[in-house]
Protein backbone atom coordinates (compact mmCIF):
# COMPACT_ATOMS: atom_id res chain seq x y z
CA UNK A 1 -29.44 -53.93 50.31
CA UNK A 2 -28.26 -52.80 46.95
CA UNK A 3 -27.32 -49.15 46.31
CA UNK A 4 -28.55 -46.72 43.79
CA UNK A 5 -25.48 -47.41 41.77
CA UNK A 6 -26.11 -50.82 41.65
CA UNK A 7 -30.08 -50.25 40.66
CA UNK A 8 -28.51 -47.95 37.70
CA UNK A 9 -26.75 -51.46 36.31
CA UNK A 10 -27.99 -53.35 33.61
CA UNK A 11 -29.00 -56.74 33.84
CA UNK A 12 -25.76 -58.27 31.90
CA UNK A 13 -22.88 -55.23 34.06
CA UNK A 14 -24.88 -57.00 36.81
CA UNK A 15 -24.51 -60.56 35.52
CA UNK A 16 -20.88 -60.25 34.01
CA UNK A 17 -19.66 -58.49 37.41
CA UNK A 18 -21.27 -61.80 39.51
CA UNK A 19 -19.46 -64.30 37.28
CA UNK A 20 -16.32 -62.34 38.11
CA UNK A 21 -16.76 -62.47 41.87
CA UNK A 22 -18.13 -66.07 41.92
CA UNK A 23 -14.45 -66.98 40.13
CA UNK A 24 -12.37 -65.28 42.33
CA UNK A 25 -14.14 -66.98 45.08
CA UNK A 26 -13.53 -69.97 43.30
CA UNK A 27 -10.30 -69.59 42.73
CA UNK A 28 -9.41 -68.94 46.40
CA UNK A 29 -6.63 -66.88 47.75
CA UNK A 30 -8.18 -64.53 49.38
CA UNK A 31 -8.61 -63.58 53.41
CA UNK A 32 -11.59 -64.06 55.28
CA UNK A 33 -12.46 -60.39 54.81
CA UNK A 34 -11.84 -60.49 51.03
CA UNK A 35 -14.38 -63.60 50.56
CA UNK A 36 -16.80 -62.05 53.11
CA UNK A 37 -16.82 -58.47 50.58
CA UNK A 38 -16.90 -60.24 47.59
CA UNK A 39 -19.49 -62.74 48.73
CA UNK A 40 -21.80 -59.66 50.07
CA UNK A 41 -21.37 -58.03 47.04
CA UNK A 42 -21.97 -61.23 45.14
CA UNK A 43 -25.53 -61.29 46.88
CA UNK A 44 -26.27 -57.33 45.35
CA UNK A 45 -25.80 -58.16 42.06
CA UNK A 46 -27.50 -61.27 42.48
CA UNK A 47 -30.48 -59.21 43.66
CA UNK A 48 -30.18 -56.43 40.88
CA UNK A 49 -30.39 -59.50 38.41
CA UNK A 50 -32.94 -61.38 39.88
CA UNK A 51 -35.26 -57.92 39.81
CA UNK A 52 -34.37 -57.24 35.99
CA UNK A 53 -35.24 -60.84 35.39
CA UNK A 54 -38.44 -60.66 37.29
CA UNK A 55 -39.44 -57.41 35.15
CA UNK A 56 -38.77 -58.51 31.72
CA UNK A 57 -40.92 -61.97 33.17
CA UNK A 58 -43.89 -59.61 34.05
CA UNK A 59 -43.50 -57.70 30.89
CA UNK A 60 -43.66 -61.29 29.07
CA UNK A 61 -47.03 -61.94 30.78
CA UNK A 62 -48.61 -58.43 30.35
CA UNK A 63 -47.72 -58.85 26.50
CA UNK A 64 -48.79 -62.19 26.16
CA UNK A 65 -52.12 -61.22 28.20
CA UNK A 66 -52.89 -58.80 26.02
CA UNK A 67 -52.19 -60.70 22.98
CA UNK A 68 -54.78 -63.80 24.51
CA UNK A 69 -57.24 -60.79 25.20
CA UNK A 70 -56.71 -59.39 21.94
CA UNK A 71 -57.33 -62.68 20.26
CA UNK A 72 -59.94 -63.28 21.82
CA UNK A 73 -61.84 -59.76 20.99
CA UNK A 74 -61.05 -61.08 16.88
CA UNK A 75 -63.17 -64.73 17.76
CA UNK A 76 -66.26 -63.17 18.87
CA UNK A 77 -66.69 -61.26 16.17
């Protein structure tokens, strides 16, 4: 479950902070408990980046509802 620091990050701290722990991953070289820390905090961030991207994808729709209904008002008249 993410934290309320991690619901204060922005989308791309979020995103640039996952790339870094998907590399060291990557690159190995690190204990069990290490990978198992990063990995779990790998999964936060990938949360806190999946819920900006799901709000700026219902903002998209909202504004491009609006625009249809708005367009739509102009036709019938």
């Amino acid at each position: 479950m993410t934290g309320k620091v991690d619901e204060a990050l922005g989308y791309e701290q979020a995103r640039d902070e996952l790339i870094e722990v998907v590399r060291r991953l990557e690159a190995g070289g690190t204990t069990l408990e290490e990978s198992l820390a990063l990995w779990e905090r790998g999964e936060e961030l990938a949360t806190v980046c999946r819920r900006w991207l799901e709000g700026a994808r219902a903002r998209l729709d909202a504004a491009l509802a609006e625009e249809d209904s708005a367009e739509g008002t102009d036709e019938d008249e």
